[in-house]
Protein backbone atom coordinates (compact mmCIF):
# COMPACT_ATOMS: atom_id res chain seq x y z
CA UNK A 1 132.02 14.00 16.59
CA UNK A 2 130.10 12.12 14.27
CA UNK A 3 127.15 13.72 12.01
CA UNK A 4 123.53 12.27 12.27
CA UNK A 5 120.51 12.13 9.84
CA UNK A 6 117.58 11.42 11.67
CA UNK A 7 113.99 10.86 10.14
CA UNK A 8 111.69 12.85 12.56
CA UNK A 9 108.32 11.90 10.62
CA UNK A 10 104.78 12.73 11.94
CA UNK A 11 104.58 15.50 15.03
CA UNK A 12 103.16 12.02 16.93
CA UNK A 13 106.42 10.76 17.27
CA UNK A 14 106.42 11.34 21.08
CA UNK A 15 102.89 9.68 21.62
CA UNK A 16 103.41 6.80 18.89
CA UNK A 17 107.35 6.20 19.16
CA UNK A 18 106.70 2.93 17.18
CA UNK A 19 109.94 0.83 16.51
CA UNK A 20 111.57 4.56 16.11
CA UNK A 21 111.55 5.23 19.59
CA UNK A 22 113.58 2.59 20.95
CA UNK A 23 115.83 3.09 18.37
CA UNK A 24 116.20 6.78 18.97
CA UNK A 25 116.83 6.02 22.63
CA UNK A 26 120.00 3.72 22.07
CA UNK A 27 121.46 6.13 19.59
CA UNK A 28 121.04 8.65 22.24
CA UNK A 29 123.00 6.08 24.73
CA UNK A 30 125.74 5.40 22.21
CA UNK A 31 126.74 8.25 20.58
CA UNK A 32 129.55 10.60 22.27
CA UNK A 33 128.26 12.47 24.38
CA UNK A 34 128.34 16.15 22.58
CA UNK A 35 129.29 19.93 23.76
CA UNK A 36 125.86 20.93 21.64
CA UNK A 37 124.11 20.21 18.99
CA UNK A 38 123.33 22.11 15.87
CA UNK A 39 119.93 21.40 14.53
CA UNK A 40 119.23 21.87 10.88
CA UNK A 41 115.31 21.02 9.95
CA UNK A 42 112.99 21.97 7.54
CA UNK A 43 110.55 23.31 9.71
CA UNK A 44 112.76 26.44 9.70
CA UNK A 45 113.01 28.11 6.45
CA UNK A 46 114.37 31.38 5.80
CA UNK A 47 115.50 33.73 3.21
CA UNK A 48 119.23 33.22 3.89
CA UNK A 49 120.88 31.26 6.94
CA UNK A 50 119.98 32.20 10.51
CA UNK A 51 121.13 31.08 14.04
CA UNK A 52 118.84 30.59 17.17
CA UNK A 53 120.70 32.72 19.72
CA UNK A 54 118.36 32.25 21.92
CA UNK A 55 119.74 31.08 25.61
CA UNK A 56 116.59 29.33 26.25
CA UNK A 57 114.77 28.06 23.36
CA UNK A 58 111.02 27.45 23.72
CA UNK A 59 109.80 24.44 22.63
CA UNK A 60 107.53 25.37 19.30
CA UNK A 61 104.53 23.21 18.53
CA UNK A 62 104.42 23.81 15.00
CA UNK A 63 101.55 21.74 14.06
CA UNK A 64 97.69 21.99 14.42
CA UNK A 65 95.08 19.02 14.58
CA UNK A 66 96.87 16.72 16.71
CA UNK A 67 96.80 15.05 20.54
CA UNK A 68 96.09 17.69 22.78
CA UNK A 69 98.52 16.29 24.78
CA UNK A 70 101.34 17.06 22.31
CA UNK A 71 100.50 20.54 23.31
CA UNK A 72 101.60 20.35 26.61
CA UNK A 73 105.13 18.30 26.03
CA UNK A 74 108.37 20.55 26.94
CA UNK A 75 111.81 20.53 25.64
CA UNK A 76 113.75 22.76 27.70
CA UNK A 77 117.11 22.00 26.68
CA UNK A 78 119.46 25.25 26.52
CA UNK A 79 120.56 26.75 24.28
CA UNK A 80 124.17 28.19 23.13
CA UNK A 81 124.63 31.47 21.73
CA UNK A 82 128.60 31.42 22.30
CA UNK A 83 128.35 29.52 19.58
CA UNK A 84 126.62 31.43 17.07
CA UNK A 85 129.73 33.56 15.75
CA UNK A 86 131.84 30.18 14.87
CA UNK A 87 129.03 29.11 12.89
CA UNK A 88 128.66 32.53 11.32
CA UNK A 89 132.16 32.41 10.69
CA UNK A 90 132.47 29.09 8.59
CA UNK A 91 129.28 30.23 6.46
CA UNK A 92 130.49 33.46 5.55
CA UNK A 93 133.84 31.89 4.89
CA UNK A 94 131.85 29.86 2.43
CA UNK A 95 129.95 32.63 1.14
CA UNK A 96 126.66 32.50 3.22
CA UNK A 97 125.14 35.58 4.37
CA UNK A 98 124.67 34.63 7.49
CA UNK A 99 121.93 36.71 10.56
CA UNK A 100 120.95 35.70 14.02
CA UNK A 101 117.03 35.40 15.51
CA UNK A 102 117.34 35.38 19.48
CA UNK A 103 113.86 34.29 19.84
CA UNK A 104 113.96 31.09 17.73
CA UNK A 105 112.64 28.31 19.84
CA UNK A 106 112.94 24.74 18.61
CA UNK A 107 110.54 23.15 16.45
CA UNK A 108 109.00 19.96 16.38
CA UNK A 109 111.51 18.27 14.06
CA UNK A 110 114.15 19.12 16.51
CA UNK A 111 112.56 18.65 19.94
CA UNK A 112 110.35 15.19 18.92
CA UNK A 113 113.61 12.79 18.49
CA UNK A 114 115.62 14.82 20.96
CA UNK A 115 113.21 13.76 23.14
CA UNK A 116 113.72 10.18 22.92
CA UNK A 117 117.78 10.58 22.58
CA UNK A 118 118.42 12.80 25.61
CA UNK A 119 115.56 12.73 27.53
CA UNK A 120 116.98 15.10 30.21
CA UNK A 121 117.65 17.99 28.12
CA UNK A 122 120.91 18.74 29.35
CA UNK A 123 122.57 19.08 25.88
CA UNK A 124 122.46 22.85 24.54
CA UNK A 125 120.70 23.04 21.16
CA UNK A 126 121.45 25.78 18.55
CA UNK A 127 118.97 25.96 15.53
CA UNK A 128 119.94 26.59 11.96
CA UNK A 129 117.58 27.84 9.70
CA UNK A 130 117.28 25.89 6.03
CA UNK A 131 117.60 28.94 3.58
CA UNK A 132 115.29 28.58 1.20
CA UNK A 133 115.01 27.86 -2.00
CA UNK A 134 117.80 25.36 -1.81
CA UNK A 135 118.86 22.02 -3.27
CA UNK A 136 120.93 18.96 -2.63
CA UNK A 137 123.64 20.61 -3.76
CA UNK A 138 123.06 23.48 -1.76
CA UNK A 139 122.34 21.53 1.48
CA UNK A 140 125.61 19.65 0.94
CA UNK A 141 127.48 22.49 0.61
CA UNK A 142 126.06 24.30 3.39
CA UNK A 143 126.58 21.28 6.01
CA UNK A 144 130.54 20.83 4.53
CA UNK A 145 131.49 24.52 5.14
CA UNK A 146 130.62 23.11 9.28
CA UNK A 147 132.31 20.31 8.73
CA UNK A 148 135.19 21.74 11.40
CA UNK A 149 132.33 22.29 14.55
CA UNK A 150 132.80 18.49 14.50
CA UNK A 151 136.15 18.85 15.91
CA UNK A 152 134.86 21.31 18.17
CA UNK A 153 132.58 18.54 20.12
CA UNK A 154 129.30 19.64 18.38
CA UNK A 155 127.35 16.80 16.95
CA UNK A 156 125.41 18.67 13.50
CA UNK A 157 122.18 16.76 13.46
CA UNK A 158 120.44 17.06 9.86
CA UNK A 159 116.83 16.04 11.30
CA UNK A 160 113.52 15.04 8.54
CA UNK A 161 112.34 12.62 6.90
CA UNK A 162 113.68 9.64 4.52
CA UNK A 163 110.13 9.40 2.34
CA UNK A 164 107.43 12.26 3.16
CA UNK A 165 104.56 12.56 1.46
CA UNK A 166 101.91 13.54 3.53
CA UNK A 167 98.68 12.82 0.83
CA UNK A 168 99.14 8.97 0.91
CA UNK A 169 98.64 9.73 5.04
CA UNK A 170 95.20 8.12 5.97
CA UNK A 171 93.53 8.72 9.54
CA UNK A 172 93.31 5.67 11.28
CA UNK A 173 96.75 4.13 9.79
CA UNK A 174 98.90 2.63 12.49
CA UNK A 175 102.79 3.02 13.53
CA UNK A 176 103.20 -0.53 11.84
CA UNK A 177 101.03 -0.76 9.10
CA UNK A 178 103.07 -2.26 6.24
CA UNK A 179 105.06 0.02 4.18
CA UNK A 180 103.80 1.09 0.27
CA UNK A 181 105.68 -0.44 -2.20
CA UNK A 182 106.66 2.72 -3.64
CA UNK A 183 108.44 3.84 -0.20
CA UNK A 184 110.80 0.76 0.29
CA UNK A 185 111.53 1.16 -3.02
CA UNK A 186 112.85 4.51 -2.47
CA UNK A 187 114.25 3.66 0.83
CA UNK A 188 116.12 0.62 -0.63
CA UNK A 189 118.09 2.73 -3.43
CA UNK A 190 119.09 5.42 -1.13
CA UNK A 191 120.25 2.43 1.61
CA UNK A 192 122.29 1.20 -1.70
CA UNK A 193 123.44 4.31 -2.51
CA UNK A 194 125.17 5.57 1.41
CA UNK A 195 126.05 2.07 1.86
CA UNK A 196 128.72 2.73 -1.77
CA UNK A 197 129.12 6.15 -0.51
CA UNK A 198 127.86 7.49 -3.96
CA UNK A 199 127.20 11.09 -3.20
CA UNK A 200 126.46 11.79 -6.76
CA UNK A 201 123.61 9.53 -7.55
CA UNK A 202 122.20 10.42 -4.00
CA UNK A 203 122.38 14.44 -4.74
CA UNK A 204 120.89 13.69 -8.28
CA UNK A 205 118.08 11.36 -6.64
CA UNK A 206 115.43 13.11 -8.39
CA UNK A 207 115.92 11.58 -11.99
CA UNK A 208 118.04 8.59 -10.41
CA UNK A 209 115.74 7.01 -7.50
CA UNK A 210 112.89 4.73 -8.08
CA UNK A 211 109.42 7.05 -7.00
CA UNK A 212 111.51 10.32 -6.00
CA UNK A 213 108.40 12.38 -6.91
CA UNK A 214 106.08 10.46 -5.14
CA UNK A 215 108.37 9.82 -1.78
CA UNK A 216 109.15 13.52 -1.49
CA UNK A 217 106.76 15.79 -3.88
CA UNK A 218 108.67 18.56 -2.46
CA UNK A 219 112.74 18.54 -1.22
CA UNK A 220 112.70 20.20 1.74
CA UNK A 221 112.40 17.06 4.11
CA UNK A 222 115.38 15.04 2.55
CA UNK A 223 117.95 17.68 2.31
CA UNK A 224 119.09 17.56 5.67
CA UNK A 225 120.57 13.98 4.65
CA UNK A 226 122.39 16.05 2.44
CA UNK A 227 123.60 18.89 4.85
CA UNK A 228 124.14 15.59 6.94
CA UNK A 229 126.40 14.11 4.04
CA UNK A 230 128.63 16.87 3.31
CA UNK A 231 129.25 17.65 6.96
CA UNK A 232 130.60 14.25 7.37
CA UNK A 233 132.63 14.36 4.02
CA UNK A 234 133.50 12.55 1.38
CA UNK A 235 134.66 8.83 2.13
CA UNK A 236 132.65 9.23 5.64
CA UNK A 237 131.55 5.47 7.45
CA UNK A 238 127.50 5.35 7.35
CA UNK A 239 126.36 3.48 10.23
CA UNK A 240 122.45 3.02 9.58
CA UNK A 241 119.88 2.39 12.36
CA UNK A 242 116.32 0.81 11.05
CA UNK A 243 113.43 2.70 12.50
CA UNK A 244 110.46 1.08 10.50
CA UNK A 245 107.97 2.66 8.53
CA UNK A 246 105.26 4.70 10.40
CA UNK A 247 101.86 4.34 8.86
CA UNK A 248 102.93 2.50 5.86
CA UNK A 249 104.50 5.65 4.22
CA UNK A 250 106.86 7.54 6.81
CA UNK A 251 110.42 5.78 6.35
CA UNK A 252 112.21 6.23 10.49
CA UNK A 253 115.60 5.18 9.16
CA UNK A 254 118.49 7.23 10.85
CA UNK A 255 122.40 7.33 9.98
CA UNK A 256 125.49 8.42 11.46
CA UNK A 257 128.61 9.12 9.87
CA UNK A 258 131.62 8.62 11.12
């Protein structure tokens, strides 16, 4: 199986799918068809890394001041907690201690592109908590000691978003409101950067890429492209899928490496 990056963005993904949606939906309709996925999102943070055990995952709204009707959306996909002790496994083999939560329900940045990909919720979903702190470094090294679920039919899905700072968001900005400068700057160099399969520049994006503070203030939404990275390993294929630029600062883009 291949591994995927996907930029969740806003919570409002599901009621503004923008140019994202559509995109989300083929990917869903192309991609091999997987035995589960492992979800690994910042909205999930824990001391060290933890499983979601859970056989039936509620679906957490994480998120307050939105669409009521976000409130009321389900994802009741299963869940797959056979798997939990190969993942343990390969983490502690790595030098992760590893624990389990059984009542871990998926979050938004999990359940809001799932959504669009496999709208019937028939693939099982295991969530992986992002142990924080962490860095690039860190996130690529956690997401290459599962490098070998991918031969086991699981599809590791590193799920937030490509730029992600939430203080240039305005109220009344739409899904296709043209994007800052700043943020397809950012988006360009790190396009550049998979495209040449130059893991070091894109691990060391902080002093490398044009507006790194200012696209991410804080990490935690771009280092599941790294977990996403070194799952795939080095000399992986990128295959990138445009999903626009929500409200002029939100970059959609997704990849999957082959």
């Amino acid at each position: 199986m291949p591994t995927l990056f996907i930029s969740h963005g806003s919570p409002m993904l599901p009621l503004e799918p923008g140019t994202a949606g559509p995109m989300l939906q083929a990917l869903g309709r192309a991609l091999p068809r997987p035995e589960i996925i492992l979800a690994f999102s910042p909205h999930w943070m824990a001391r060290e890394p933890m499983v979601g055990t859970s056989a039936r995952p509620e679906t957490v709204h994480d998120f307050g001041g939105f669409d009521r009707a976000l409130y009321a959306l389900q994802y009741p996909a299963p869940g797959a907690p056979q798997w939990a002790p190969r993942v343990e496994r390969l983490l502690q083999d790595a030098g992760w201690r590893v624990h389990e939560d059984p009542h871990r329900g998926l979050d938004h940045g999990v359940w809001s592109p799932l959504r669009l990909m496999y709208p019937e919720a028939d693939v099982p979903v295991v969530p992986l908590a992002m142990p924080w702190p962490l860095d690039a470094a860190g996130a690529y090294r956690l997401g290459a000691a599962l490098a070998p679920l991918t031969e086991q039919g699981a599809l590791l899905l590193g799920t937030g978003s490509l730029t992600h700072n939430l203080h240039d968001f305005h109220p009344g900005a739409r899904t296709d409101e043209a994007p800052a400068p700043y943020v397809q700057a950012f988006v360009d160099w790190v396009r550049g950067m998979i495209d040449r399969g130059d893991n070091e520049a894109l691990l060391d994006y902080r002093r490398r890429a044009p507006h790194a503070a200012r696209a991410h203030p804080t990490d935690e939404h771009l280092l599941p492209l790294f977990w996403a990275l070194g799952a795939a390993g080095a000399g992986a294929r990128p295959q990138h899928h445009a999903g626009g630029v929500h409200y002029g600062n939100l970059s959609m883009d997704a990849w999957v490496f082959f």
